[in-house]
Protein backbone atom coordinates (compact mmCIF):
# COMPACT_ATOMS: atom_id res chain seq x y z
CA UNK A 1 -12.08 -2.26 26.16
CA UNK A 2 -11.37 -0.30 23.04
CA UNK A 3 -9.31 -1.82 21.06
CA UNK A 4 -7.30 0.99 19.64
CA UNK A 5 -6.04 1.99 23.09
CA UNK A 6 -5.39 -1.76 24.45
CA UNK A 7 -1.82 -2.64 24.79
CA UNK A 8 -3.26 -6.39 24.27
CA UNK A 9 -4.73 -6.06 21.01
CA UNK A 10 -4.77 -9.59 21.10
CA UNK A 11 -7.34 -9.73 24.21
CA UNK A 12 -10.18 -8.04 22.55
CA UNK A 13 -9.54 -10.25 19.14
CA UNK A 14 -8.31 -7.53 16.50
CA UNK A 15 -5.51 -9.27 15.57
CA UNK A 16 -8.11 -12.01 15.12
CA UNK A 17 -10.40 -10.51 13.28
CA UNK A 18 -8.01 -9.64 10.95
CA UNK A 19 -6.97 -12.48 10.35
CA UNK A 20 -10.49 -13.70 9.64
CA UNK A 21 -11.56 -11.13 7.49
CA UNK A 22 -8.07 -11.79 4.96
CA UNK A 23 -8.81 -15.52 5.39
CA UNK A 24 -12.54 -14.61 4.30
CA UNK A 25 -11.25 -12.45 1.59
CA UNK A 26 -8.84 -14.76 0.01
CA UNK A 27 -11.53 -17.33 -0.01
CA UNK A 28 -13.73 -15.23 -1.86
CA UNK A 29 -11.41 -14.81 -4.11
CA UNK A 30 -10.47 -18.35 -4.50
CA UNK A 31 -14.16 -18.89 -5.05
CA UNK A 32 -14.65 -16.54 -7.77
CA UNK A 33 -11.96 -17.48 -9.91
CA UNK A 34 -12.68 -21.10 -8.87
CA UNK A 35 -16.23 -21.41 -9.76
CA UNK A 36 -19.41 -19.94 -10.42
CA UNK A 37 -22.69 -20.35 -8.02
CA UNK A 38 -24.71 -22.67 -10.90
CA UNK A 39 -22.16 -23.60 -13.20
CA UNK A 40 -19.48 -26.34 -12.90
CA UNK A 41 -15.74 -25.46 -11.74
CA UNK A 42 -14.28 -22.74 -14.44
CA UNK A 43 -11.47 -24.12 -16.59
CA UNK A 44 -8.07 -22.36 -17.46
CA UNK A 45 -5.70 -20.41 -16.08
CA UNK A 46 -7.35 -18.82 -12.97
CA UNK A 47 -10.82 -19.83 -13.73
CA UNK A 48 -11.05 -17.14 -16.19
CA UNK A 49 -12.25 -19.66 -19.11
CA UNK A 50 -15.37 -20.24 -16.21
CA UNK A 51 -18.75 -19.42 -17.62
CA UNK A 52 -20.12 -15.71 -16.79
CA UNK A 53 -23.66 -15.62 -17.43
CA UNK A 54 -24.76 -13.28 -15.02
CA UNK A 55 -21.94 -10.38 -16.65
CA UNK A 56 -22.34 -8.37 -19.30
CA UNK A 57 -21.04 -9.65 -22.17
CA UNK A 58 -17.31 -7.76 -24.90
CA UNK A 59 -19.13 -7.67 -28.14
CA UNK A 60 -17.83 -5.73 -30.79
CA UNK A 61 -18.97 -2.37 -31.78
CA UNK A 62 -18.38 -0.60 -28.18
CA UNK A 63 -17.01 2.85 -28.21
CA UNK A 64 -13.82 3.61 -26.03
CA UNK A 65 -14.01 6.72 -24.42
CA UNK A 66 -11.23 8.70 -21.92
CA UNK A 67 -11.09 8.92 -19.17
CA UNK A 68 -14.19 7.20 -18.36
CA UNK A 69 -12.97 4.17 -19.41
CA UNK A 70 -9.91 4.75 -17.06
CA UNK A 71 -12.25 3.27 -14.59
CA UNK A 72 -13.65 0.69 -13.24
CA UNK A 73 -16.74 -1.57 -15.39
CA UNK A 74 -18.69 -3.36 -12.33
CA UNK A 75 -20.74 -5.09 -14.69
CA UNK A 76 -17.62 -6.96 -15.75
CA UNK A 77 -15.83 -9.83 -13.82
CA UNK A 78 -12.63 -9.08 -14.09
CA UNK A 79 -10.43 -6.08 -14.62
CA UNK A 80 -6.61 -5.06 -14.46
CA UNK A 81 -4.83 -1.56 -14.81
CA UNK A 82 -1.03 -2.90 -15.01
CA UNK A 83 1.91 -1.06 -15.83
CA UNK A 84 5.36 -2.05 -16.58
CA UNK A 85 8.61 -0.14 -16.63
CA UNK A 86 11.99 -1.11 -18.47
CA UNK A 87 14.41 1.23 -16.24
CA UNK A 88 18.08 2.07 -16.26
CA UNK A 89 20.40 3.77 -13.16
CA UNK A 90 22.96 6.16 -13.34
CA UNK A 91 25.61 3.13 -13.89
CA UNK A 92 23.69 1.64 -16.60
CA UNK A 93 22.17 -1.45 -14.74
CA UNK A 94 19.19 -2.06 -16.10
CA UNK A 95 16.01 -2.61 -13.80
CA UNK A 96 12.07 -4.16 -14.17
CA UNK A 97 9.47 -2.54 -12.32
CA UNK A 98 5.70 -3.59 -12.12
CA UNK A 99 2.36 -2.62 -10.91
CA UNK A 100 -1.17 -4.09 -11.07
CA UNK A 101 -4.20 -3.35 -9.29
CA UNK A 102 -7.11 -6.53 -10.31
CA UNK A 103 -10.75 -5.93 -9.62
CA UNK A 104 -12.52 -9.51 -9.19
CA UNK A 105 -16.78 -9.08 -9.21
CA UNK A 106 -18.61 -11.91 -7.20
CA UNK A 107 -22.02 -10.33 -8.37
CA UNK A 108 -22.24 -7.63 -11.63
CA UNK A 109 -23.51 -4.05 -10.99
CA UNK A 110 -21.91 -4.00 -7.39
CA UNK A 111 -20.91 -0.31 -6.64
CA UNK A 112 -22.09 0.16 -3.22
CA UNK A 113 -20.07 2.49 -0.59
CA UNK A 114 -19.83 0.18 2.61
CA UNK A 115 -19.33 -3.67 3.30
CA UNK A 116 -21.86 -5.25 0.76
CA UNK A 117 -19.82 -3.92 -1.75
CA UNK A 118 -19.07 -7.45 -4.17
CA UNK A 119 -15.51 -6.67 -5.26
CA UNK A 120 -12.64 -7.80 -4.59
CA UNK A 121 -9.00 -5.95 -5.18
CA UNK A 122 -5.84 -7.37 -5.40
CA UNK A 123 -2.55 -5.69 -5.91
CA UNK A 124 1.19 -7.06 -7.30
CA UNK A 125 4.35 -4.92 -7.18
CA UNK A 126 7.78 -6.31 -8.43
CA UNK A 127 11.01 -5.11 -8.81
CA UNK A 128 13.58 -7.10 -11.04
CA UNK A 129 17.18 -5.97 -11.05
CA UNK A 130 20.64 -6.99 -10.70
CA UNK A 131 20.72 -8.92 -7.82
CA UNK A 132 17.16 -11.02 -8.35
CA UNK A 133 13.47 -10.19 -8.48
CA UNK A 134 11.65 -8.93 -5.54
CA UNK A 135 7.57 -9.53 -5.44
CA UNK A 136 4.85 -7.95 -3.05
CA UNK A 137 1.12 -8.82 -2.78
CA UNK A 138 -1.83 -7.11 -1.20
CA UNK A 139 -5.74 -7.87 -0.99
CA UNK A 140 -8.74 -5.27 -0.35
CA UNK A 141 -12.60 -5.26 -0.19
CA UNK A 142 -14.44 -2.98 -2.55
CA UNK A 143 -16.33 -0.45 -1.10
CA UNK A 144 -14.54 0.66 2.90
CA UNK A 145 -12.25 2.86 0.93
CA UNK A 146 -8.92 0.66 1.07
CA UNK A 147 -8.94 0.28 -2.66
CA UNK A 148 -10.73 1.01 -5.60
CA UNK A 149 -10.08 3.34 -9.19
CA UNK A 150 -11.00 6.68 -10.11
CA UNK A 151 -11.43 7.88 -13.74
CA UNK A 152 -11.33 11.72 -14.34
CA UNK A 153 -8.92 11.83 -13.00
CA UNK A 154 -7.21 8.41 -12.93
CA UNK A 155 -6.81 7.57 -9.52
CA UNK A 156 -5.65 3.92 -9.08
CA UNK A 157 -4.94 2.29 -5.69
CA UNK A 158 -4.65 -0.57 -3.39
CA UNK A 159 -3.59 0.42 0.84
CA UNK A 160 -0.71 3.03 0.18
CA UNK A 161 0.45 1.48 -3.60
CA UNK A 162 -0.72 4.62 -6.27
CA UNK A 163 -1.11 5.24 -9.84
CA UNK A 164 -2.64 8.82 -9.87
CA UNK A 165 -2.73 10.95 -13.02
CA UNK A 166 -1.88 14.79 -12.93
CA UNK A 167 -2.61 15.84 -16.36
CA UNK A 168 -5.69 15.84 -18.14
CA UNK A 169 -3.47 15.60 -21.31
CA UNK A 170 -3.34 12.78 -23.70
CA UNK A 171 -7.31 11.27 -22.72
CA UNK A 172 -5.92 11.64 -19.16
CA UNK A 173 -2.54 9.57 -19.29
CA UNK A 174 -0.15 12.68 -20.07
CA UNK A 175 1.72 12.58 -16.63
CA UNK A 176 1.15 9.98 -13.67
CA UNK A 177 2.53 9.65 -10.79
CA UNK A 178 3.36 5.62 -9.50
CA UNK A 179 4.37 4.14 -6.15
CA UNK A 180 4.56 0.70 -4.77
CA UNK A 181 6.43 -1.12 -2.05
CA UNK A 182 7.11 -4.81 -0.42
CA UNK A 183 8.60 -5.70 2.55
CA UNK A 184 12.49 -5.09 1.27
CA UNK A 185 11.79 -2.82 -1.84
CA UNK A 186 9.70 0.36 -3.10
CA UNK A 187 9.70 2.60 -5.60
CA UNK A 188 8.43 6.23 -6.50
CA UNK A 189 7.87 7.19 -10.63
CA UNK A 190 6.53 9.65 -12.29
CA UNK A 191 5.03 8.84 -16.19
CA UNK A 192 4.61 11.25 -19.12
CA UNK A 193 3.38 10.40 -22.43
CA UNK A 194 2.59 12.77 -25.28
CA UNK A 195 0.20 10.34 -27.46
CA UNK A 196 -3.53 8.93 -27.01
CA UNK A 197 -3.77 5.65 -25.79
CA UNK A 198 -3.60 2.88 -28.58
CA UNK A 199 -6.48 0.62 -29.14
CA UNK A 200 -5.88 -3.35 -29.75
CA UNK A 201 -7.60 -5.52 -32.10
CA UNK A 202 -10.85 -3.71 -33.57
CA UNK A 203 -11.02 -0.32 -32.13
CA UNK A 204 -10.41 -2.26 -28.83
CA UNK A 205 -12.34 -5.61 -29.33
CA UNK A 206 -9.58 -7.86 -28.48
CA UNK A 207 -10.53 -11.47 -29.61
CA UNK A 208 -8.80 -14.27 -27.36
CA UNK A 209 -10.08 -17.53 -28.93
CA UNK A 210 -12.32 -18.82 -32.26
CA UNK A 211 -15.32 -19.36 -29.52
CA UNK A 212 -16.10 -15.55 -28.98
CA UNK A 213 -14.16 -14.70 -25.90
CA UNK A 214 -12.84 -11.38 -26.14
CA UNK A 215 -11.96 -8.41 -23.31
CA UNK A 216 -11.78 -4.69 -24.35
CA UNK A 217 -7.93 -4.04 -23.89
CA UNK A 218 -6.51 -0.64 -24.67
CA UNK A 219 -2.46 0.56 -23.81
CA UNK A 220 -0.54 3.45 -23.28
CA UNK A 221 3.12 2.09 -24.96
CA UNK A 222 4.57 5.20 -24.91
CA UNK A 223 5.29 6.82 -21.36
CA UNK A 224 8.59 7.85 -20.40
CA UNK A 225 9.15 7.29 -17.18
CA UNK A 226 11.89 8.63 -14.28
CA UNK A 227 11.87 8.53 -10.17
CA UNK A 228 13.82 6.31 -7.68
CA UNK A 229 13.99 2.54 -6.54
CA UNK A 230 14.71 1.59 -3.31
CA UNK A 231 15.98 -2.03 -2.39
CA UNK A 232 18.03 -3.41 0.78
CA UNK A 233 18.62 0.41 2.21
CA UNK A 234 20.11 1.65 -1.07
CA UNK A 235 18.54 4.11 -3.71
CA UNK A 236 18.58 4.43 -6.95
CA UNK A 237 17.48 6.81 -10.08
CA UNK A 238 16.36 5.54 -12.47
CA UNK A 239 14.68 6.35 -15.83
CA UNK A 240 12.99 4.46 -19.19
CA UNK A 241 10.19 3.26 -20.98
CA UNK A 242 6.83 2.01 -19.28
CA UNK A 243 4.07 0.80 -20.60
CA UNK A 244 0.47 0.69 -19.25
CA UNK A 245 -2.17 -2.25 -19.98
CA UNK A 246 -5.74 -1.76 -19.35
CA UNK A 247 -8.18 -4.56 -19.98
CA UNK A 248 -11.30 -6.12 -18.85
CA UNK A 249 -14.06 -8.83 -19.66
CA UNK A 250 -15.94 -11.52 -17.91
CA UNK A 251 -14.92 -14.87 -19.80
CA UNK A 252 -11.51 -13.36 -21.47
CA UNK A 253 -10.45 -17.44 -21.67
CA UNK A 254 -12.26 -20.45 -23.46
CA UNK A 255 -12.40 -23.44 -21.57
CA UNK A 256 -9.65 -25.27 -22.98
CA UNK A 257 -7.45 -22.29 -22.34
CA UNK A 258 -4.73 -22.86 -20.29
CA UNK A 259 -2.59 -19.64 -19.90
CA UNK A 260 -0.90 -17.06 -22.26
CA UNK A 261 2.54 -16.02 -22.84
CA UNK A 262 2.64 -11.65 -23.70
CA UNK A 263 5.35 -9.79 -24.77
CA UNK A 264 5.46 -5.69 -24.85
CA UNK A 265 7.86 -4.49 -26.79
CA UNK A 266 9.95 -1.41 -27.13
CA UNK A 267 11.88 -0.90 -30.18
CA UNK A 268 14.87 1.03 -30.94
CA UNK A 269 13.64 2.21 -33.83
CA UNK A 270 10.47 3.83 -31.29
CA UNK A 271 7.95 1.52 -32.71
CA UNK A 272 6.19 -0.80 -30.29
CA UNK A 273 5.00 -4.22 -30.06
CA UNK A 274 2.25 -6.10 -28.17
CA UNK A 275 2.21 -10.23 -29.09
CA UNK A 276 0.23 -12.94 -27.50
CA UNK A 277 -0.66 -16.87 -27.79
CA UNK A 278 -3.31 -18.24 -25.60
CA UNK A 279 -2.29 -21.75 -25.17
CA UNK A 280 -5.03 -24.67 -25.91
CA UNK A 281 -5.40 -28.03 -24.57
CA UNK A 282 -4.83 -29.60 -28.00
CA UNK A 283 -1.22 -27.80 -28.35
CA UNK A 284 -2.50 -25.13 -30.86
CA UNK A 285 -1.96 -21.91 -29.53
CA UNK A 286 -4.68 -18.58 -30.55
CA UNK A 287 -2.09 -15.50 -31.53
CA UNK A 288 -2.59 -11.82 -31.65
CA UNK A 289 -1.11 -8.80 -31.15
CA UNK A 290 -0.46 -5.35 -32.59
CA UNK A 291 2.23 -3.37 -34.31
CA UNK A 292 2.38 0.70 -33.63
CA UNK A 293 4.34 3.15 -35.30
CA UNK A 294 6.80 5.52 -33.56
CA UNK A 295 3.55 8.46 -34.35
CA UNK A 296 0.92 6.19 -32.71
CA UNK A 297 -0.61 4.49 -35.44
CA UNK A 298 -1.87 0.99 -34.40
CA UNK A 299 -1.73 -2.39 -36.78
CA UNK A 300 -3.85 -4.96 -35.63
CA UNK A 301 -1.91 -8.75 -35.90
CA UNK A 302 -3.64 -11.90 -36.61
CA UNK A 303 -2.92 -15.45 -36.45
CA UNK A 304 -1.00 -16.25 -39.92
CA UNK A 305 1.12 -12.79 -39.39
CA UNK A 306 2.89 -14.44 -35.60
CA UNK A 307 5.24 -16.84 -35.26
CA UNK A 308 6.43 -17.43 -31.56
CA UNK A 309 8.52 -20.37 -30.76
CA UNK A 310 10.63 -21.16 -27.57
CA UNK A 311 14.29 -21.43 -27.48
CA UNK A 312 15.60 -21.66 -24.25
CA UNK A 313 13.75 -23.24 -20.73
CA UNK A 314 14.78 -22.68 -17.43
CA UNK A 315 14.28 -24.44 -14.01
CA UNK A 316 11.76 -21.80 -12.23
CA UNK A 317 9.69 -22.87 -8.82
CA UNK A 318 9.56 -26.61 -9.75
CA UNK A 319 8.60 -25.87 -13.51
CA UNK A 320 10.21 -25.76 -16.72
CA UNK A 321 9.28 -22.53 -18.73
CA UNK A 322 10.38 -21.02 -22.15
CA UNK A 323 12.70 -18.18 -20.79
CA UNK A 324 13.87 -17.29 -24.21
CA UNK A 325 12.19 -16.95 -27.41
CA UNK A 326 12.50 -16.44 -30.67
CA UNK A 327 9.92 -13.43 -32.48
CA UNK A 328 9.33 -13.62 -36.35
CA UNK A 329 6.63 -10.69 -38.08
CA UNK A 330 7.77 -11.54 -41.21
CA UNK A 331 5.05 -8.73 -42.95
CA UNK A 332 7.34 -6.01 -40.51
CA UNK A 333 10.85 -7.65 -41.20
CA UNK A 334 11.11 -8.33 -37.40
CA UNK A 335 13.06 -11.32 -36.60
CA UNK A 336 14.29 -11.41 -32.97
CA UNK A 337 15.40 -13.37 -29.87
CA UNK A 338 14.58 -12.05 -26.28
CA UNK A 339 16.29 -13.08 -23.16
CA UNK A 340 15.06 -12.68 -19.55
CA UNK A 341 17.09 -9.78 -17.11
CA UNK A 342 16.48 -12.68 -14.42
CA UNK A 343 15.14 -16.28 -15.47
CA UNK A 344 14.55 -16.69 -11.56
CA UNK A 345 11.18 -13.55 -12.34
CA UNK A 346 8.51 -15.80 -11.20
CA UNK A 347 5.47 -13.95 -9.08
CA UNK A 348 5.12 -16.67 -6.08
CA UNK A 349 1.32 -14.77 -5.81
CA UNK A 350 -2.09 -16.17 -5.12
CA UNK A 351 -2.20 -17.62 -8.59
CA UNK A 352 1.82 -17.92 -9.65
CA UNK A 353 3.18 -16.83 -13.06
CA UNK A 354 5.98 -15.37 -14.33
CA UNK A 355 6.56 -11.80 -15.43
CA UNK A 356 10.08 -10.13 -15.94
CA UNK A 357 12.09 -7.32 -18.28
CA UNK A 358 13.75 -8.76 -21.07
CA UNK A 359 16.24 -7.66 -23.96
CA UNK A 360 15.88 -8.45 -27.73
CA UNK A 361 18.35 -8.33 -30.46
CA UNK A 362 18.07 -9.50 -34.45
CA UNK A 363 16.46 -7.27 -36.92
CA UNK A 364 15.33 -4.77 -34.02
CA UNK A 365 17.12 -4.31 -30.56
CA UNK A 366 15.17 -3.29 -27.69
CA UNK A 367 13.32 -3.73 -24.58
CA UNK A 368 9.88 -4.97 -23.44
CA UNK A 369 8.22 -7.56 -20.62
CA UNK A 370 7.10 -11.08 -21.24
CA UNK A 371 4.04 -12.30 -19.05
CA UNK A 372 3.49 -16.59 -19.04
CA UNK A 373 0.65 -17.89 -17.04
CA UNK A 374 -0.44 -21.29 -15.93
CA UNK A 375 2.81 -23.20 -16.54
């Protein structure tokens, strides 16, 4: 009987089928970041200090190009296009939004149109406001159609969740159009920026440790964004800065690794920030980041310019995490402290970390999002 026209779905197995093929598909997953077919179980947050032979290799020296790079790089193992959004509404409330699309590679080179296809998609949505934080998570196989990324234009997307540019402006990223939603929340924004994207580290070599792991990592700090949030049956306009991440690699941890704390920053002042520390084993923590003007111009960070240090934990999901933290570029004259819109942000996902808005104050006032992993 055909299964589209059964009223018993559940006779002819759909329902089970399904439920194979996302069992199947989350155990792929689990085995990618989990281990590698002749190498020993990967170390670090997610597997991603796990050894990559078999993928090509972020050396320095590679030329950026847009849009192409917009797109997906399936002789890489991992990829993410993720966006972020520091929003107010029409009362003033302020709001978090995010958006990621991953691209996980169980074999480099994989592009095929149809079920061999070796990727694997996942999707997170969030929205973080003034009564709590709100998460949604979605998986996809490369290949069928149900996700996958575009590059001239940019044309990102997982089932129904969007990020679709609509100007060629700007390498591509001069107006986008966004859209996500969970099971009690969605939202619907549109993006305009009227820079180039801003490359990190060396002309986008972005080194993660002293060993030689590095991921090409490129942003887009500067999009204004507007549209509507929906939570619970209400609506809600909203408007404010966004910010827009691209990155990928194949090893972008060491071994020793352990997860990474990120802040993007929006100043008052129209300058941004990007910081990071990938925490090691022996308590000494790699730091980078980048300092850009208010007309673009990008500053790469190193070690001895950062200082990052924890001032306030919270109780989140059985773990105690820095919520707050204190900022110091002494080179800049930036000396802040940042507080979390909700300490209670943490993304209860496949692999669980926290990411949330937060506020600054000090030398600089602002915005931004902090990102901790594998606490």
């Amino acid at each position: 009987m055909d299964c589209m026209r059964s009223r018993k779905p559940m006779a002819c197995g759909c329902a089970r089928l399904r439920a194979e093929f996302r069992r199947a598909l989350l155990a792929g997953l689990l085995l990618l970041v989990a281990c590698d077919a002749e190498t020993p179980p990967a170390q670090g947050f997610a597997g991603l200090g796990g050894a990559a032979a078999q993928f090509a290799r972020v050396e320095p020296g590679r030329v950026l190009a847009f849009p192409a790079d917009h797109g997906a790089h399936p002789d890489y193992r991992i990829e993410w296009w993720y966006l972020t959004a520091n929003l107010r509404d029409q009362q003033g409330r302020a709001w978090g939004v995010q958006w990621t699309l991953f691209r996980n590679a169980l074999q480099p080179g994989s592009e095929e149109p149809d079920w061999r296809n070796q990727n694997l998609w996942m999707g997170h949505a969030a929205l973080t406001g003034p009564g709590g934080h709100r998460h949604a998570e979605t998986f996809a196989r490369g290949g069928i159609g149900q996700a996958g990324v575009a590059s001239a234009p940019l044309h990102a997307w997982i089932d129904d969740w969007q990020l679709r540019s609509t100007s060629p402006a700007n390498g591509g990223l001069g107006e986008l159009e966004l859209q996500a939603r969970g099971a009690d929340f969605s939202y619907r924004l549109r993006l305009r920026s009227e820079r180039p994207p801003v490359l990190h580290g060396v002309q986008g070599f972005s080194q993660k440790s002293g060993q030689g792991q590095a991921s090409y990592y490129y942003s887009q700090p500067f999009f204004q964004a507007a549209g509507s949030l929906q939570l619970d049956g209400h609506s809600y306009q909203v408007e404010g800065p966004a910010w827009l991440d691209r990155e990928w690699s194949s090893q972008p941890l060491a071994p020793d690794q352990q997860g990474w704390d990120w802040f993007s920053l929006h100043l008052d002042s129209g300058e941004k920030l990007m910081l990071f520390q990938l925490r090691h084993a022996d308590g000494q923590p790699y730091r980078a980041g980048t300092w850009i003007d208010a007309d673009g111009q990008a500053q790469a960070l190193g070690q001895a310019d950062i200082e990052m240090t924890p001032t306030h934990h919270s109780r989140v999901a059985d773990r105690r995490l820095p919520t707050g933290w204190s900022l110091r570029i002494p080179a800049k004259g930036l000396a802040i402290d940042t507080l979390p819109l909700q300490e209670q942000a943490w993304m209860a996902t496949r692999f669980p970390y926290w990411e949330g808005p937060i506020r600054f104050a000090g030398s600089h006032q602002g915005v931004g999002y902090l990102e901790m992993t594998g606490y």
